[in-house]
Protein backbone atom coordinates (compact mmCIF):
# COMPACT_ATOMS: atom_id res chain seq x y z
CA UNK A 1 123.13 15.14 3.17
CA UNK A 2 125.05 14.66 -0.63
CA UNK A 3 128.10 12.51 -0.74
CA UNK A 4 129.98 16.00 -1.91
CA UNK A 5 129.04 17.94 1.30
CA UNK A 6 130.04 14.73 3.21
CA UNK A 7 133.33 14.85 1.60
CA UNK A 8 133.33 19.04 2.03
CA UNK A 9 133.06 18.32 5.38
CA UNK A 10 135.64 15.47 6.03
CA UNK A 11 137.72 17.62 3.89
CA UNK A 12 137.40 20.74 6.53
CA UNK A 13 137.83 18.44 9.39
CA UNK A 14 140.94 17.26 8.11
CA UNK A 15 142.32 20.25 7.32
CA UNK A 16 141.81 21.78 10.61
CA UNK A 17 143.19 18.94 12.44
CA UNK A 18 146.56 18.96 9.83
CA UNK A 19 146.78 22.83 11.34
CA UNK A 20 146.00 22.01 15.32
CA UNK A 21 148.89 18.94 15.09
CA UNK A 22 151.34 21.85 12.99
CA UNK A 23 150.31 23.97 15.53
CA UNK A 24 151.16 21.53 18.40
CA UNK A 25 154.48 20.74 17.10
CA UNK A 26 154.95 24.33 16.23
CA UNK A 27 154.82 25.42 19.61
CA UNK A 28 156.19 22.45 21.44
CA UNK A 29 152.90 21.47 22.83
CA UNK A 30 153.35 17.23 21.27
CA UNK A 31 152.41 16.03 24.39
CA UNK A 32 149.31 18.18 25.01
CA UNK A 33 148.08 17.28 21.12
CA UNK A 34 148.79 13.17 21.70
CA UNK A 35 146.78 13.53 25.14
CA UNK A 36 143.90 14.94 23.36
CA UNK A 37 143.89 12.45 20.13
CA UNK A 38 143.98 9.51 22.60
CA UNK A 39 140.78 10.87 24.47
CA UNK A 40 139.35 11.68 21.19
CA UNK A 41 139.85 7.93 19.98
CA UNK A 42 138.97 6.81 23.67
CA UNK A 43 135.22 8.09 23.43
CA UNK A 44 134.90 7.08 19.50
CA UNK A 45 136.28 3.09 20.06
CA UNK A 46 134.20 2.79 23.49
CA UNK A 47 130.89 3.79 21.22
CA UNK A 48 131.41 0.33 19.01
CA UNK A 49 130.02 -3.12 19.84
């Protein structure tokens, strides 16, 4: 995979996270969004050494 569809993809990734955590806020739903960011970084810190 090229460094520019690497980026492409970060770039998409970030973007639709940007919208879920508008959308979170939008409707109220903070405490749903934080729950699922804190699992998220759960599973990707317990994969290092």
């Amino acid at each position: 995979m090229d460094p520019s569809e690497r980026r492409i993809i970060g770039s998409l990734l970030l973007l639709s996270s940007l919208t879920f955590l508008t959308i979170g806020l939008y409707t109220e739903q903070l405490e749903f969004v934080l729950q699922i960011v804190k699992k998220i970084f759960e599973a990707a810190v317990a994969g290092l050494p």
